[in-house]
C-alpha atoms as a PDB file:
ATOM      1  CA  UNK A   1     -98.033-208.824  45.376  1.00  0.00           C
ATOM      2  CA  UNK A   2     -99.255-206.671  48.061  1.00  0.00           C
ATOM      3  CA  UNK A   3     -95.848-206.672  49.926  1.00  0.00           C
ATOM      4  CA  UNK A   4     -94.151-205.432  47.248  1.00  0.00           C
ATOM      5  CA  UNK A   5     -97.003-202.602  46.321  1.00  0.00           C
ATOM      6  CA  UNK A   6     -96.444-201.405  50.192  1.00  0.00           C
ATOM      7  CA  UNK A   7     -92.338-202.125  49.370  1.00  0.00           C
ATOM      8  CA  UNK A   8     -92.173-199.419  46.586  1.00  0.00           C
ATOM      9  CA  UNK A   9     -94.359-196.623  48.182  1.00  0.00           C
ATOM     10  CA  UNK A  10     -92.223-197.217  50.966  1.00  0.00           C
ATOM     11  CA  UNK A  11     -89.264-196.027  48.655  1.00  0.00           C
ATOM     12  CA  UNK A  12     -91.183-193.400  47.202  1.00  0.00           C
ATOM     13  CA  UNK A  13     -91.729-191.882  50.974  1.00  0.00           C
ATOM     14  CA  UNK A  14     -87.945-191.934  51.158  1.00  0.00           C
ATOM     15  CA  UNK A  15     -87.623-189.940  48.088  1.00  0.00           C
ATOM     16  CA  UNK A  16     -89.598-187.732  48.828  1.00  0.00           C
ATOM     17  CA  UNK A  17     -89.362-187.180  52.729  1.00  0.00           C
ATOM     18  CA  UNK A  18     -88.931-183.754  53.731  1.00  0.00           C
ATOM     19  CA  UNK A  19     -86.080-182.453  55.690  1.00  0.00           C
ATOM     20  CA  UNK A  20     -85.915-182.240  59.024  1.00  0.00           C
ATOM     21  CA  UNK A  21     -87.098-179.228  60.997  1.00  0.00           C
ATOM     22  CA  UNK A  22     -85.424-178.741  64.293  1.00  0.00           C
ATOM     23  CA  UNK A  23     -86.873-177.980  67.076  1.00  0.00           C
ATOM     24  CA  UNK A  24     -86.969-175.063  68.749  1.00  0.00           C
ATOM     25  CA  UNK A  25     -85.598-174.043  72.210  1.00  0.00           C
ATOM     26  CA  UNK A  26     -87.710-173.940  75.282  1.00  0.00           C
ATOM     27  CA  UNK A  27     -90.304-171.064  75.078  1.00  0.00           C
ATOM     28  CA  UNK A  28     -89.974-170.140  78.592  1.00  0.00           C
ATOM     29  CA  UNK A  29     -86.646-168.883  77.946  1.00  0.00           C
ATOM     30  CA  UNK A  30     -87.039-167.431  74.575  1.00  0.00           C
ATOM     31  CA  UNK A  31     -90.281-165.839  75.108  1.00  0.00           C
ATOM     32  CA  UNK A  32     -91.670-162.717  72.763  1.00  0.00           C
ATOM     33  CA  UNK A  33     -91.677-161.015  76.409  1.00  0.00           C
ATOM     34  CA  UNK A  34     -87.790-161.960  76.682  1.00  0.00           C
ATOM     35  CA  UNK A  35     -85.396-159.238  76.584  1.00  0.00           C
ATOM     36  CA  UNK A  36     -82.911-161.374  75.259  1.00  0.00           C
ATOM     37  CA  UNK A  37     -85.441-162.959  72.610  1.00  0.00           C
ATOM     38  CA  UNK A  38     -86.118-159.450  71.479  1.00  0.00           C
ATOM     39  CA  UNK A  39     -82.465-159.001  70.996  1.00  0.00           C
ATOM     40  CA  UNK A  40     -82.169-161.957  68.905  1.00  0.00           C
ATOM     41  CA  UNK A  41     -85.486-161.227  66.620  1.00  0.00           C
ATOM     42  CA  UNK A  42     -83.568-158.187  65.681  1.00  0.00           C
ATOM     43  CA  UNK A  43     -80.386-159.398  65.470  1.00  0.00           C
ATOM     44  CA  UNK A  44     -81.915-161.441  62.304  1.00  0.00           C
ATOM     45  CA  UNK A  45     -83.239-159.042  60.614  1.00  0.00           C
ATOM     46  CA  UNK A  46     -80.872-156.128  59.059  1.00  0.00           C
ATOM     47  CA  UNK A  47     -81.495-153.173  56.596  1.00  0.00           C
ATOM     48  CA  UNK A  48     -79.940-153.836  53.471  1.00  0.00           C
ATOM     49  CA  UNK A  49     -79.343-150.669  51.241  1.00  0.00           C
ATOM     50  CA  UNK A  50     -80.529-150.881  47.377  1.00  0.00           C
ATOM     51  CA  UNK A  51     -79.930-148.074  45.077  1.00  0.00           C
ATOM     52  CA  UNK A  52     -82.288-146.710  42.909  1.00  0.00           C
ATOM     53  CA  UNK A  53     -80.418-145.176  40.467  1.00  0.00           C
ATOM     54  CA  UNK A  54     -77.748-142.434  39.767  1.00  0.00           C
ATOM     55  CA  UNK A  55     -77.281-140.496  43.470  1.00  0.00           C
ATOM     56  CA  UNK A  56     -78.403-137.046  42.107  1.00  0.00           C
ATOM     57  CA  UNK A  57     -78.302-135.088  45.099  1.00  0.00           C
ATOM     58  CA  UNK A  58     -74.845-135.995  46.629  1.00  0.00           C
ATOM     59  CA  UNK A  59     -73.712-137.171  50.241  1.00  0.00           C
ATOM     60  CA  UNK A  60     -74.843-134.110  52.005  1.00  0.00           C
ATOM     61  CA  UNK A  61     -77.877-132.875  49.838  1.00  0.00           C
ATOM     62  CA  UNK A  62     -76.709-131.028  47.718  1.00  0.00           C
ATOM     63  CA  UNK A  63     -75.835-131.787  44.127  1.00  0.00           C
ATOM     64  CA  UNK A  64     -72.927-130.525  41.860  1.00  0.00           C
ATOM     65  CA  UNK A  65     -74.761-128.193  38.334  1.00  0.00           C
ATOM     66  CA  UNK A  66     -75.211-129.998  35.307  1.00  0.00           C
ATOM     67  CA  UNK A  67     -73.016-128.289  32.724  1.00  0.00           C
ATOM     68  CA  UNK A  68     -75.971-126.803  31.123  1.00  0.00           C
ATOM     69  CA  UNK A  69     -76.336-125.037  34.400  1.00  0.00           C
ATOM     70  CA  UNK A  70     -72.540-123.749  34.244  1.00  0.00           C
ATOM     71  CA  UNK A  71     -72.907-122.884  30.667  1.00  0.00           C
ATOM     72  CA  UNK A  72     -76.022-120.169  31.612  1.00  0.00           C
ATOM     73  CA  UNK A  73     -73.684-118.360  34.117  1.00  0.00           C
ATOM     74  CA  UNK A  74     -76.833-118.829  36.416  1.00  0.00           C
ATOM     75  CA  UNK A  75     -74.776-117.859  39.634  1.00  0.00           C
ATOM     76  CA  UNK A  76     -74.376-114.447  38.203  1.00  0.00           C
ATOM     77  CA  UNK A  77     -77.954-113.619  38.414  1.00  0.00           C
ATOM     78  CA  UNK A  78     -78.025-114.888  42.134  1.00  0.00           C
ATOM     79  CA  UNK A  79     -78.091-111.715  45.030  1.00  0.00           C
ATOM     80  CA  UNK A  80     -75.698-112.099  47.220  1.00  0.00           C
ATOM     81  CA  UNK A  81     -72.634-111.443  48.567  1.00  0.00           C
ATOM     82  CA  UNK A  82     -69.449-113.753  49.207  1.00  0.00           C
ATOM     83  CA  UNK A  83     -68.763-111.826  52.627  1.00  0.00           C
ATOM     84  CA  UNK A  84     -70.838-113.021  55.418  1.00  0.00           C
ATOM     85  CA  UNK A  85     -70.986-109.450  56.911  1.00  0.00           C
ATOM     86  CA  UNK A  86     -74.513-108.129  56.960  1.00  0.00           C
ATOM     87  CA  UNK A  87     -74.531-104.986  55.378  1.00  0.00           C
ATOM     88  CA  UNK A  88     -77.360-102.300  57.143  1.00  0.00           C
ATOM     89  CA  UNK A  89     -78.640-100.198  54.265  1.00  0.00           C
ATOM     90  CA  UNK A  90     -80.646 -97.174  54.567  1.00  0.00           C
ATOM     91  CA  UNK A  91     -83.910 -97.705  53.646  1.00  0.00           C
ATOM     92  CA  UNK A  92     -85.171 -95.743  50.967  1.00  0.00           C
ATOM     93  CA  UNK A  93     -88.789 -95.288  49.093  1.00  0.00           C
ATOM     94  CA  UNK A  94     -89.173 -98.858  47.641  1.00  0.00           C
ATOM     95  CA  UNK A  95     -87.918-100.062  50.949  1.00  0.00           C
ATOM     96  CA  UNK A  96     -89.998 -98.356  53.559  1.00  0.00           C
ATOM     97  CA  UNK A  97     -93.474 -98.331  53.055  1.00  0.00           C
ATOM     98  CA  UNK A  98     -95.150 -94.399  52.437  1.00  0.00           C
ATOM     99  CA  UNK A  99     -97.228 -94.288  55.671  1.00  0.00           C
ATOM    100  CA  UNK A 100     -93.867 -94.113  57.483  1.00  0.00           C
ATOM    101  CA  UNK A 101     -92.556 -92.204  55.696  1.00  0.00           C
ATOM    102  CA  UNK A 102     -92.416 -87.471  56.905  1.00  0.00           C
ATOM    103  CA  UNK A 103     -93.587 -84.879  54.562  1.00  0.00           C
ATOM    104  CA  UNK A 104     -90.923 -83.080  53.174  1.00  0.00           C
ATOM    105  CA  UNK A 105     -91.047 -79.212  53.131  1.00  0.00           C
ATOM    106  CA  UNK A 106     -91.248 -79.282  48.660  1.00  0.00           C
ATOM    107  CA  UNK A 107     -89.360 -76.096  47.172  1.00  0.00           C
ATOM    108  CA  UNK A 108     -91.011 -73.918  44.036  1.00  0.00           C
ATOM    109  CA  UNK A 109     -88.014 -74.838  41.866  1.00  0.00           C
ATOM    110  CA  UNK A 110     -89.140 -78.661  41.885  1.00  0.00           C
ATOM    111  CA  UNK A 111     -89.940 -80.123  39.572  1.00  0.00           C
ATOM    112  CA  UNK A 112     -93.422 -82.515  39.565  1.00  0.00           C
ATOM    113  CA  UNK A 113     -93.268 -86.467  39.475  1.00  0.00           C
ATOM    114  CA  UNK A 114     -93.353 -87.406  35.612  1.00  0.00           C
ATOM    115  CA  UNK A 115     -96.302 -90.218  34.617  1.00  0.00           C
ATOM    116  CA  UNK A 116     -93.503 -93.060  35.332  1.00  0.00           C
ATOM    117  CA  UNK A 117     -92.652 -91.728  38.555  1.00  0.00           C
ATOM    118  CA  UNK A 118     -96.372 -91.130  39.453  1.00  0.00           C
ATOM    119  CA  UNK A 119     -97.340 -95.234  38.136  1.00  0.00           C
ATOM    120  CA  UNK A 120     -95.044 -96.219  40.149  1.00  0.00           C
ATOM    121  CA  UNK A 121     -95.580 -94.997  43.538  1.00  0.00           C
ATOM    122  CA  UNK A 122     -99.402 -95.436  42.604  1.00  0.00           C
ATOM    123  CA  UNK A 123     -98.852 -99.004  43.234  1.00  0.00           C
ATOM    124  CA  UNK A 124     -98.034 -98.570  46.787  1.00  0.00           C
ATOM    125  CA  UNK A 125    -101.628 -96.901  47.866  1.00  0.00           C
ATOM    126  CA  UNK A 126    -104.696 -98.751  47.406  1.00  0.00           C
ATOM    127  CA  UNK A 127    -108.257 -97.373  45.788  1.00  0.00           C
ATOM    128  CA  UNK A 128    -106.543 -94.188  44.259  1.00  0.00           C
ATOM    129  CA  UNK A 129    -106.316 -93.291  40.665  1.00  0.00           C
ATOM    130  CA  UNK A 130    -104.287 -90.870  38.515  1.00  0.00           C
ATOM    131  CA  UNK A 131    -105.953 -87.768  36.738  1.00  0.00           C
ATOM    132  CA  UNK A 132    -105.431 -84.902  34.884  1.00  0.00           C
ATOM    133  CA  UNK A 133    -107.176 -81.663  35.298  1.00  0.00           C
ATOM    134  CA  UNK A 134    -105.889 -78.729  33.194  1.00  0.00           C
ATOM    135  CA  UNK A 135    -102.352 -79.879  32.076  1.00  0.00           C
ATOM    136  CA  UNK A 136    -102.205 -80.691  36.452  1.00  0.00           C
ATOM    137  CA  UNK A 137    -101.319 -84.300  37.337  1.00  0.00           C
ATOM    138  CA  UNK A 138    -103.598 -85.360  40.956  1.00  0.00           C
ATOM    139  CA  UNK A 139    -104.199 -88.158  42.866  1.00  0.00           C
ATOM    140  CA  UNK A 140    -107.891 -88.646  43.521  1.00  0.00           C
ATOM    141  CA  UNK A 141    -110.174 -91.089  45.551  1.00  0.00           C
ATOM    142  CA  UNK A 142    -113.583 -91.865  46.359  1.00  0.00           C
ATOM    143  CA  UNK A 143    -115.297 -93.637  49.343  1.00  0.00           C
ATOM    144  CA  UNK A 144    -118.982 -94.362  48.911  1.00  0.00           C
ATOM    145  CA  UNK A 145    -120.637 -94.453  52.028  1.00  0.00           C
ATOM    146  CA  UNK A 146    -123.652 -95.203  54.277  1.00  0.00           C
ATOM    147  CA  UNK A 147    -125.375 -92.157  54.625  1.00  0.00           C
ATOM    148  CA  UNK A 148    -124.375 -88.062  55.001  1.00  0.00           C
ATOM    149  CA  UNK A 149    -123.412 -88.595  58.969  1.00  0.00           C
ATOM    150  CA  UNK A 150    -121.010 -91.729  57.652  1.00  0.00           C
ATOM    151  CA  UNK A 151    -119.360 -89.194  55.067  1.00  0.00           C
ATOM    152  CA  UNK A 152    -118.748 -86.446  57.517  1.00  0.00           C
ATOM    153  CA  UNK A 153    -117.527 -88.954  59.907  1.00  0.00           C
ATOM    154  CA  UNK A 154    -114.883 -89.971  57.787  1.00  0.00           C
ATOM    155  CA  UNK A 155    -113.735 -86.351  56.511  1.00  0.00           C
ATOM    156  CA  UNK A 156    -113.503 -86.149  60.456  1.00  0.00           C
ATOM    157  CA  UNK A 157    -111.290 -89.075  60.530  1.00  0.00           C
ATOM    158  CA  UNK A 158    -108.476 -88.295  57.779  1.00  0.00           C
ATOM    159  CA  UNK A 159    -108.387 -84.697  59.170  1.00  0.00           C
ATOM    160  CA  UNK A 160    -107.122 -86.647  62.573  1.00  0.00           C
ATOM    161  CA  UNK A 161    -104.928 -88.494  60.716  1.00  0.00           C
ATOM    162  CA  UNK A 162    -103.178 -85.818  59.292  1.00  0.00           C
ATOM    163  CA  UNK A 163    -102.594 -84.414  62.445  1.00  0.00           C
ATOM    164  CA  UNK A 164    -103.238 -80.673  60.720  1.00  0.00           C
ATOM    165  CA  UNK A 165     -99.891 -81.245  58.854  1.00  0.00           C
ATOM    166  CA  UNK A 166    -101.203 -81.244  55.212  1.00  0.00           C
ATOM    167  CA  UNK A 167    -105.593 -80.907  54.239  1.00  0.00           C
ATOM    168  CA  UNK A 168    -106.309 -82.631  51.035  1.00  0.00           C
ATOM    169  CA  UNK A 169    -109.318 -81.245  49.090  1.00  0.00           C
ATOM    170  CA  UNK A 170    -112.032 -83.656  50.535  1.00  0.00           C
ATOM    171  CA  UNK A 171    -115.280 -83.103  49.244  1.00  0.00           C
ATOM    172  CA  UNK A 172    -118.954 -84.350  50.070  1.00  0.00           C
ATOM    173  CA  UNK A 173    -120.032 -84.784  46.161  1.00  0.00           C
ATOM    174  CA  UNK A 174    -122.895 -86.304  47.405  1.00  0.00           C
ATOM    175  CA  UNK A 175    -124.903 -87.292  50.590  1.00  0.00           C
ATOM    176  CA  UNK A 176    -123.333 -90.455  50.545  1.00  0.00           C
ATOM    177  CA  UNK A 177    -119.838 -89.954  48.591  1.00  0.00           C
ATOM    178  CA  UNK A 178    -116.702 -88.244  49.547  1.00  0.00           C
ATOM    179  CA  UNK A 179    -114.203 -87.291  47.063  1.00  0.00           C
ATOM    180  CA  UNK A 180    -110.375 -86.612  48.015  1.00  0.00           C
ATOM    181  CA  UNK A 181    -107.860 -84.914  45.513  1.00  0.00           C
ATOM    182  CA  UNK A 182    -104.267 -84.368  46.260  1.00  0.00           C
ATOM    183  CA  UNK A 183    -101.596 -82.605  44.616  1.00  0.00           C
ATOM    184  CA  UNK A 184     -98.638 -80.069  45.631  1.00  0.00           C
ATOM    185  CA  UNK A 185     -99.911 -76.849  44.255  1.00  0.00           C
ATOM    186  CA  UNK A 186     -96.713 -74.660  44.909  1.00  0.00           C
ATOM    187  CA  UNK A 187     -94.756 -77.270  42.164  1.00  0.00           C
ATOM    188  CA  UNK A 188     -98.137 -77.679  39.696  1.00  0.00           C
ATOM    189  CA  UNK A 189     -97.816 -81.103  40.259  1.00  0.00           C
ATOM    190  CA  UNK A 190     -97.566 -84.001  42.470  1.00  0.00           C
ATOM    191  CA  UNK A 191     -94.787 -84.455  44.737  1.00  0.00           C
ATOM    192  CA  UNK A 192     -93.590 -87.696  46.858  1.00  0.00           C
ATOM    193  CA  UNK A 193     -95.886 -85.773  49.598  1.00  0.00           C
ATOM    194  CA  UNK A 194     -99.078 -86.336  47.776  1.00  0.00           C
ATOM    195  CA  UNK A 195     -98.586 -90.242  47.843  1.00  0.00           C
ATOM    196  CA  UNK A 196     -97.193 -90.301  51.574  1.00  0.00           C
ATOM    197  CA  UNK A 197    -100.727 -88.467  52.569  1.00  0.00           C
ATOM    198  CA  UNK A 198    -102.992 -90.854  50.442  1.00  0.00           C
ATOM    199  CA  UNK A 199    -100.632 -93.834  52.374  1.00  0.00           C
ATOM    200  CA  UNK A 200    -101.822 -92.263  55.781  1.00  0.00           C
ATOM    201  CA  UNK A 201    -105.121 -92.029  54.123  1.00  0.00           C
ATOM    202  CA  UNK A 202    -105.603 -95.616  53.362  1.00  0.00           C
ATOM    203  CA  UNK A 203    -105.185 -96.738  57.226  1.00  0.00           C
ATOM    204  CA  UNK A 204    -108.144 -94.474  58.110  1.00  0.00           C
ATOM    205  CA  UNK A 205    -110.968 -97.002  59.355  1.00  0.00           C
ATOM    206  CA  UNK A 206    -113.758 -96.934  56.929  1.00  0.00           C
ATOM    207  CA  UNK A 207    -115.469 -99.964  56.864  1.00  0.00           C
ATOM    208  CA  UNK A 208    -117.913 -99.231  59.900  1.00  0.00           C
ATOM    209  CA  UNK A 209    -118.816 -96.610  57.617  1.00  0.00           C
ATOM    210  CA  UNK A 210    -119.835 -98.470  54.411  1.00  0.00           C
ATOM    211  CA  UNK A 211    -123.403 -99.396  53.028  1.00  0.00           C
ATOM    212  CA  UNK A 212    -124.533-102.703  54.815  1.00  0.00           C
ATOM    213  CA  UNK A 213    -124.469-105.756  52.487  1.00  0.00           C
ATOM    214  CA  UNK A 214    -127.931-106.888  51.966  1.00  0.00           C
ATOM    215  CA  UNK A 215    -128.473-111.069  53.034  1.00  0.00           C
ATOM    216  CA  UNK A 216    -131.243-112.786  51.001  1.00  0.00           C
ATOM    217  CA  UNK A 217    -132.719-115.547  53.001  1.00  0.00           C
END
């Protein structure tokens, strides 16, 4: 009885027996080292591509427009132009910025910026405002400042500036504020002029001149 118990596992092992793993080739010469073992790791082991999806974007990065694209004549709204020659333009007043810009002798017979000319070039300077005083459109500014030496000081400064070409009506209201108006007086108005000297105006240095900030410990 025992024979044949050790008989049939015997079988069994046979059934099951595993294949055969063969041996591998002297490590000496196929060494991680190797050159030649290198070559062969890689050899075994290639990329393989798998798409995603739909290729979107083309072979060369781009992409063809979707019809709805084509139906909202979007390339009609793009700036441009088909010739590759670079056209040199003159720069003009929404080109080249005002403090760059030369006063202009203004004639009588000219007629002052309107309001929408005036908001618009109003933009382009930085702490000035728009008023009216006596049917007279003006550009007008104020700098509060340190003290009555830091006010002079800066009337001092846009005088400079101006290189005696034009004198706004700089004020000291106060000890410590100085108050610029500009307008064109020979037109009743203001004039491109007015803006160009508040541009110059605004690259005066001022803030060596301005109240300390307090620092709470």
């Amino acid at each position: 009885m025992a024979s044949s118990a050790l008989s049939a596992l015997s079988n069994r092992a046979l059934l099951f027996r595993l294949p055969s793993i063969p041996l591998l080739p002297n490590p000496a010469i196929f060494s991680i080292s190797s050159p030649k073992a290198l070559r062969t790791r890689r050899s075994l082991v290639r990329p393989i591509a798998v798409g995603t999806g739909p290729d979107l974007l083309g072979d060369i990065g781009a992409r063809d427009p979707f019809p709805e694209e084509l139906e909202s004549n979007f390339a009609e709204n793009v700036l441009g132009d088909t010739d590759t020659l670079h056209r040199i333009l003159i720069p003009n007043i929404t080109a080249l910025s005002l403090s760059q810009m030369k006063l202009e002798p203004v004639e009588s017979l000219t007629q002052p910026l309107s309001a929408e000319d005036a908001g618009r070039l109003l933009k382009k300077i930085v702490g000035w405002r728009l008023v009216e005083d006596d049917g007279i459109m003006k550009l007008q500014c104020e700098w509060r400042l340190r003290d009555a030496a830091c006010g002079e000081e800066l009337i001092s400064r846009i005088n400079k500036v101006l290189e005696n070409t034009h004198y706004p009506n700089i004020s000291l209201e106060q000890p410590n504020i100085v108050k610029a108006e500009l307008y064109t007086p020979s037109i009743g108005g203001l004039s491109i002029n007015d803006f160009i000297i508040g541009a110059k105006i605004d690259k005066v240095k001022v803030l060596d001149l301005l109240p300390r900030k307090r620092v709470w410990a």
